[in-house]
N, C-alpha and C. Protein backbone atom coordinates (compact mmCIF):
# COMPACT_ATOMS: atom_id res chain seq x y z
N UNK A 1 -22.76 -14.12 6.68
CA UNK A 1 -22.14 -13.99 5.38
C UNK A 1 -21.84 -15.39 4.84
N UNK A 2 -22.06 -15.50 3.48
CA UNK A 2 -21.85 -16.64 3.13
C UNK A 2 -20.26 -16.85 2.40
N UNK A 3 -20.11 -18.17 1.90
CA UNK A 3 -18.71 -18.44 1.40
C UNK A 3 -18.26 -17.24 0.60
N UNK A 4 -18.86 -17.22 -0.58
CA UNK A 4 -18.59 -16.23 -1.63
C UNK A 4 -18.70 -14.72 -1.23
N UNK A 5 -18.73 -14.19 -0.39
CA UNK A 5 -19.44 -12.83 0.20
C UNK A 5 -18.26 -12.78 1.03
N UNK A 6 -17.79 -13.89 1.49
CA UNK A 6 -16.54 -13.87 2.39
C UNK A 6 -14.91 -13.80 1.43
N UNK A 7 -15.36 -14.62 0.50
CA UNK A 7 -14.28 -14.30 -0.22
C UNK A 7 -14.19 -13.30 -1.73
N UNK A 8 -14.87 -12.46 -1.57
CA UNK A 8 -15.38 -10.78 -2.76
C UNK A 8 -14.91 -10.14 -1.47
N UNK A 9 -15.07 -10.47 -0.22
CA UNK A 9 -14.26 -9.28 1.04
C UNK A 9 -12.85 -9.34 0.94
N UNK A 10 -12.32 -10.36 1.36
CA UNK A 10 -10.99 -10.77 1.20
C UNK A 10 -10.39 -10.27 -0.37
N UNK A 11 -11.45 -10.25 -1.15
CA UNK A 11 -10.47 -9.72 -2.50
C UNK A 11 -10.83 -8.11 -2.35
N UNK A 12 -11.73 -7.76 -2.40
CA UNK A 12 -11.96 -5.80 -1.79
C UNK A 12 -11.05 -4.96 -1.07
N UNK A 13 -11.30 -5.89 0.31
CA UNK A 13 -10.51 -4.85 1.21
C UNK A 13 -8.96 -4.93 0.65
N UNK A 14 -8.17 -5.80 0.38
CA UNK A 14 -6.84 -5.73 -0.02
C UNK A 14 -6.59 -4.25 -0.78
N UNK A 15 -7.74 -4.48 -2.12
CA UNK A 15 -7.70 -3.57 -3.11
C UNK A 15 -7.72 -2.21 -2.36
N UNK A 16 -8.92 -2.06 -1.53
CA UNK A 16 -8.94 -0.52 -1.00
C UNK A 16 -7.89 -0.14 0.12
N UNK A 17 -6.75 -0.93 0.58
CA UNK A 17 -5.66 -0.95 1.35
C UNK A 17 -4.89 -0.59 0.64
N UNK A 18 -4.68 -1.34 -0.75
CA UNK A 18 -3.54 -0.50 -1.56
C UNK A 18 -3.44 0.50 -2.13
N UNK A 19 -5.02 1.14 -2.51
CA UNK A 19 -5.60 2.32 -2.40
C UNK A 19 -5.44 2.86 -2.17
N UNK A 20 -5.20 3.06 -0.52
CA UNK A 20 -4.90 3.75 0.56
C UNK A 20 -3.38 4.49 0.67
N UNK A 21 -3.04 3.17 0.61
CA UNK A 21 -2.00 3.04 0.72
C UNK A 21 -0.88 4.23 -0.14
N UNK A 22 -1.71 3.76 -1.68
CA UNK A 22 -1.00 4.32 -2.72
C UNK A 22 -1.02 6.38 -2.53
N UNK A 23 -2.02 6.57 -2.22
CA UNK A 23 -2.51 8.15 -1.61
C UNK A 23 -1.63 8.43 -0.64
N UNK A 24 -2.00 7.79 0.40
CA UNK A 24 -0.50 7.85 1.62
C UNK A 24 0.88 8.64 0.50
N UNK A 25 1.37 7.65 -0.39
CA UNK A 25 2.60 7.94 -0.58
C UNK A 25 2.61 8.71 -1.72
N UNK A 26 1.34 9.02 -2.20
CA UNK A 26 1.21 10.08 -3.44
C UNK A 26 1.44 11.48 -2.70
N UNK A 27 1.27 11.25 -1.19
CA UNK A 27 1.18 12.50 -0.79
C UNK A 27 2.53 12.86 0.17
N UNK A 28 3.49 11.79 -0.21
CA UNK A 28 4.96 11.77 -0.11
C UNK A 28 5.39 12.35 -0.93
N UNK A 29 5.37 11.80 -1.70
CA UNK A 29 6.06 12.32 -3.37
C UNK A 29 5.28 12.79 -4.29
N UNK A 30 4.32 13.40 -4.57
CA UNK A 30 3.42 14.28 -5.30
C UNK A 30 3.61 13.65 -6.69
N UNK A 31 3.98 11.86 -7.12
CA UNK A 31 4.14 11.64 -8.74
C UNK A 31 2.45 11.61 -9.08
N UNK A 32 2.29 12.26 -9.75
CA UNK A 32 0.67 11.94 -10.68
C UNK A 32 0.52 10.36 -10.94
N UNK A 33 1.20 9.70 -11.35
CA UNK A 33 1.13 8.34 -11.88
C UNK A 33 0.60 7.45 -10.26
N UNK A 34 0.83 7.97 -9.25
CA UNK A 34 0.46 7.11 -8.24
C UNK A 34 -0.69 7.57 -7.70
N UNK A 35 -1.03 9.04 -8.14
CA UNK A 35 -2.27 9.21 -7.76
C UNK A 35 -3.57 8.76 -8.39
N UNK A 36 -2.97 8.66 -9.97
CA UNK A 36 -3.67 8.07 -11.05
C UNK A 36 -3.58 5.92 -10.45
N UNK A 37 -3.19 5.60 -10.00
CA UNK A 37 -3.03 4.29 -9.84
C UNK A 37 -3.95 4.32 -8.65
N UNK A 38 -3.80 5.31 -7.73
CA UNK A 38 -4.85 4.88 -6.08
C UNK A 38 -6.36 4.98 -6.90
N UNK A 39 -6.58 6.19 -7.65
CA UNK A 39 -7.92 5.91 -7.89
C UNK A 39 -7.91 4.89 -9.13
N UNK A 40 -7.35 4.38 -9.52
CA UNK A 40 -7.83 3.19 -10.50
C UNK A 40 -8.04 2.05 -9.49
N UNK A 41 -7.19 1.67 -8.54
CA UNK A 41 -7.70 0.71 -7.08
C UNK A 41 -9.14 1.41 -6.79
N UNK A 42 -9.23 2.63 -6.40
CA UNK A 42 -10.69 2.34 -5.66
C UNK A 42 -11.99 1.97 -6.23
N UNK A 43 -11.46 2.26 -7.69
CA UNK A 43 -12.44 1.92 -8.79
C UNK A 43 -12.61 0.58 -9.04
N UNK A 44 -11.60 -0.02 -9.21
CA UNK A 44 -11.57 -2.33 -8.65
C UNK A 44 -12.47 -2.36 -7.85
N UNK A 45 -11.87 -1.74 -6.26
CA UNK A 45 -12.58 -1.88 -5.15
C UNK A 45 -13.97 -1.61 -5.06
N UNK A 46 -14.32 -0.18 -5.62
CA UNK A 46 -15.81 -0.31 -5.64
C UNK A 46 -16.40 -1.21 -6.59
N UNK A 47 -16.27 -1.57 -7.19
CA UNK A 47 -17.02 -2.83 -8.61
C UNK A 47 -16.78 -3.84 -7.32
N UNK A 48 -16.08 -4.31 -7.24
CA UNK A 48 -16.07 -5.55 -6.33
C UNK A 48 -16.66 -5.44 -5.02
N UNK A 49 -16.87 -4.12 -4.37
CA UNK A 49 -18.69 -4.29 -3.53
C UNK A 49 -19.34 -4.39 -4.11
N UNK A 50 -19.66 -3.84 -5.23
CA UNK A 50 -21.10 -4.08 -5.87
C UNK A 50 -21.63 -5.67 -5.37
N UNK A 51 -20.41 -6.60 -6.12
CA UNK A 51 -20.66 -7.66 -5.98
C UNK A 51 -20.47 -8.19 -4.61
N UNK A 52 -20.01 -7.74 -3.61
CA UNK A 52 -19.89 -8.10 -2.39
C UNK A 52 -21.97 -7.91 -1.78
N UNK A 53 -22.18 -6.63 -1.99
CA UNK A 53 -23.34 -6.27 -1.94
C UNK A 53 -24.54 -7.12 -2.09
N UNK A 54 -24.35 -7.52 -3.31
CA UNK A 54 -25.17 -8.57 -4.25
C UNK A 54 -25.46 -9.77 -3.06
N UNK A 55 -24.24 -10.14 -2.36
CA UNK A 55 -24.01 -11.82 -2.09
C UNK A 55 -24.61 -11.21 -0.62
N UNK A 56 -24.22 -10.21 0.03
CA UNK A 56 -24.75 -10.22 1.44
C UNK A 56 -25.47 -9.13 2.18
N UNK A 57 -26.10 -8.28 0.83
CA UNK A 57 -27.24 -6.95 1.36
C UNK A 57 -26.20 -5.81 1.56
N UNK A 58 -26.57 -4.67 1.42
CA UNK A 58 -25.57 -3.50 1.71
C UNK A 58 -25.07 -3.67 3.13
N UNK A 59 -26.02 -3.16 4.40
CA UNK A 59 -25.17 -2.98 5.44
C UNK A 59 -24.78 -3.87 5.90
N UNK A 60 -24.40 -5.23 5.78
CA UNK A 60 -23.51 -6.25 6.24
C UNK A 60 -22.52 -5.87 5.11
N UNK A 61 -22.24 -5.75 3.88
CA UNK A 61 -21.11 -5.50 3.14
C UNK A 61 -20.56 -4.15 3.47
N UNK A 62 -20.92 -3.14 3.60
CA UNK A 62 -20.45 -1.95 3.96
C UNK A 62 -19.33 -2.12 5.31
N UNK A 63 -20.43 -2.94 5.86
CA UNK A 63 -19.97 -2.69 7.55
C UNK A 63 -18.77 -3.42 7.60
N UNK A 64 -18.75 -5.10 7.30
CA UNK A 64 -17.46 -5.54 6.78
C UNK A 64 -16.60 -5.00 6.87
N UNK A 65 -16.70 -3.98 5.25
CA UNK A 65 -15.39 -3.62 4.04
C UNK A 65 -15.04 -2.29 5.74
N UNK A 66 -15.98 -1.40 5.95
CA UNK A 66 -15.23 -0.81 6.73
C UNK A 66 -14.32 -1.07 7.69
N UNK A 67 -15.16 -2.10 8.74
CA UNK A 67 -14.11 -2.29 9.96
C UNK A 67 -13.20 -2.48 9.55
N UNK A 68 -12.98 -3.62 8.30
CA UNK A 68 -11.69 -4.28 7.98
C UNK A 68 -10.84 -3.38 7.57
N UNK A 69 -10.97 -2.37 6.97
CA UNK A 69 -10.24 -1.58 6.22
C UNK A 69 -9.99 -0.42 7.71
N UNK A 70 -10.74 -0.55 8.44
CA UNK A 70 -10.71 0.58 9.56
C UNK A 70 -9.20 -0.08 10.37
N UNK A 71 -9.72 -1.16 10.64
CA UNK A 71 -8.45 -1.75 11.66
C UNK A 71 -6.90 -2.13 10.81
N UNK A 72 -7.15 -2.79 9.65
CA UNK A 72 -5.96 -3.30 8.63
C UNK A 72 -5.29 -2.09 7.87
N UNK A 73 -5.99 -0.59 7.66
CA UNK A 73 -5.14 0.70 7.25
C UNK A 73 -4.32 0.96 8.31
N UNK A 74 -4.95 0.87 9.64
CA UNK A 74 -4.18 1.40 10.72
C UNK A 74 -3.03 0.39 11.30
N UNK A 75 -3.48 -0.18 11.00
CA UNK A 75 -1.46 -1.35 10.83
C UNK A 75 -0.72 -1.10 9.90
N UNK A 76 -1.37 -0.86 8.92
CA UNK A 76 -0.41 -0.46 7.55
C UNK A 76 0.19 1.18 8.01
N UNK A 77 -0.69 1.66 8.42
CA UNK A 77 -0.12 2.94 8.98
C UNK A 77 1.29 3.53 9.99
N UNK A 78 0.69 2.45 10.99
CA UNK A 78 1.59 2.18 12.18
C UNK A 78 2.87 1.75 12.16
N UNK A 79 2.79 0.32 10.79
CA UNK A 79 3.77 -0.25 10.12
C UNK A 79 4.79 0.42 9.32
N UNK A 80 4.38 0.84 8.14
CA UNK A 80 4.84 1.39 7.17
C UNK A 80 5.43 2.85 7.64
N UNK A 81 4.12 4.39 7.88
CA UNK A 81 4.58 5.03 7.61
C UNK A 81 4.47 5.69 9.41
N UNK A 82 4.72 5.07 10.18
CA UNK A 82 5.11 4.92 12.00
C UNK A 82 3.99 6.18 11.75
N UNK A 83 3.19 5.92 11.94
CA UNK A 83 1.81 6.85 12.39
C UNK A 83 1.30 5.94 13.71
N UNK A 84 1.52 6.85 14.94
CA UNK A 84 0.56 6.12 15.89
C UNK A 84 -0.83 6.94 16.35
N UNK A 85 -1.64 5.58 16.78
CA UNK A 85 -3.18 6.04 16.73
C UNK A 85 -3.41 6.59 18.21
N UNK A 86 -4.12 7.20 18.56
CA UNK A 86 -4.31 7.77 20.00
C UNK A 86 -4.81 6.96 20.43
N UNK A 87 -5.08 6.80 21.76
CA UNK A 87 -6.19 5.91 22.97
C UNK A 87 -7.16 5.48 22.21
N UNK A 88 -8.13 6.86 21.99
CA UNK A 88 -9.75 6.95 21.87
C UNK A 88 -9.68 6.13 20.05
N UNK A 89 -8.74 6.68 19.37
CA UNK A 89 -8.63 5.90 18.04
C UNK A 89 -8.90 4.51 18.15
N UNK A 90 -7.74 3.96 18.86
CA UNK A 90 -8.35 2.94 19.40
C UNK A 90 -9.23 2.01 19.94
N UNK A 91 -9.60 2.75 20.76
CA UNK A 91 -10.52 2.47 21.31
C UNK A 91 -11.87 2.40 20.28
N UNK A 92 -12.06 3.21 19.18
CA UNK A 92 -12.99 3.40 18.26
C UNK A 92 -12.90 2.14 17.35
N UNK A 93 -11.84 1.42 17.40
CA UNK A 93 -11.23 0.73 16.46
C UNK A 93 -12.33 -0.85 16.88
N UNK A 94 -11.23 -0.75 18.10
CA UNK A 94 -12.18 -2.04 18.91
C UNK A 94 -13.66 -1.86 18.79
N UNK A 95 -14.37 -0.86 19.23
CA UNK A 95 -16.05 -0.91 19.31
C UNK A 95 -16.61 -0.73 17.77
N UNK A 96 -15.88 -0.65 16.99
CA UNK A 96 -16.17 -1.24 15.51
C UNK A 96 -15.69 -2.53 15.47
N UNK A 97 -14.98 -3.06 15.72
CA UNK A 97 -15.01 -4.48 15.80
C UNK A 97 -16.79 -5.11 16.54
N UNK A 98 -16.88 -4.82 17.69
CA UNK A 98 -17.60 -5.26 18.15
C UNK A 98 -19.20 -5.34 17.53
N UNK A 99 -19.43 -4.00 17.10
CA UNK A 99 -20.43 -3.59 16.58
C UNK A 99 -20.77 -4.13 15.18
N UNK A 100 -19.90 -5.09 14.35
CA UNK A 100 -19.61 -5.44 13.47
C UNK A 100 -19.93 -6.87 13.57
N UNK A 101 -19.75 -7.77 14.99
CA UNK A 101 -19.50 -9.01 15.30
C UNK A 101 -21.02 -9.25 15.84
N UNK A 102 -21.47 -8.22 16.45
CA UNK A 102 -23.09 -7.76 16.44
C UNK A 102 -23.67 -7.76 15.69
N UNK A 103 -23.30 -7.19 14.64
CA UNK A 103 -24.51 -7.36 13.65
C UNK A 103 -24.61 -8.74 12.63
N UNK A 104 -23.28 -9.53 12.54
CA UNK A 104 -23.33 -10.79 11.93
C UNK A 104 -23.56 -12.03 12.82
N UNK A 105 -24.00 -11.58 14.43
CA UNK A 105 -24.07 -12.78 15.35
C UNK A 105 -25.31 -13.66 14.95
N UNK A 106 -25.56 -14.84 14.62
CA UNK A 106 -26.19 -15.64 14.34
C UNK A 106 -27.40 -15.10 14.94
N UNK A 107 -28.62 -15.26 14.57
CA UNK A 107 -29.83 -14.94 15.01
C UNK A 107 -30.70 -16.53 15.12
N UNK A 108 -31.20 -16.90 16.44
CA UNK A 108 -32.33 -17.86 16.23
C UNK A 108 -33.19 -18.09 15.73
N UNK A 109 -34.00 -18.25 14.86
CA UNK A 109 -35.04 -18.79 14.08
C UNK A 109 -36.03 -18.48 15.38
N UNK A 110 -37.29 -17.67 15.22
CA UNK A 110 -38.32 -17.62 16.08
C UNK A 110 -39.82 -18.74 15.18
């Protein structure tokens, strides 16, 4: 991934965290106005893969926006609204990390 591809991630995933986030607590308090606000975030968020897309091919941007959002919801989760993740969650968590660090590992020039 290059500079700019790295930083359209860093501005994405935030967006689809607060997203998240905002649903989480729409589904606390049932106000319309916050449900109307999560999907106006995912709507940022998706425009801003597009352009994430653009800079580094779909499945390196996909794969990214997921893990990140896979591992950084589930802190926000854990954090915020004390949701804990099981073993195997876990465990799923990590081998998306990995599988992620795999597919952006530098390749040699043949």
């Amino acid at each position: 991934m290059n500079a700019a591809a790295i930083l359209w991630l860093a501005g994405a995933v935030p967006v689809f965290l607060a997203a998240a986030s905002a649903t989480r607590s729409y589904l606390n308090n049932g106000l319309p106005w916050v449900l109307g606000g999560s999907l106006l975030l995912y709507c940022i968020g998706n425009l801003m893969m597009v352009r994430l897309m653009r800079e580094s091919g779909l499945g390196v941007a996909i794969s990214a926006s997921s893990v990140a959002q896979l591992i950084l919801i589930n802190v926000i989760a854990f954090a915020i609204f004390h949701e804990r993740p099981p073993v195997t969650q876990l465990i799923g968590m990590g081998l998306g990390l990995v599988g992620f660090l795999l597919m952006v590992w530098p390749q040699a020039k043949a």
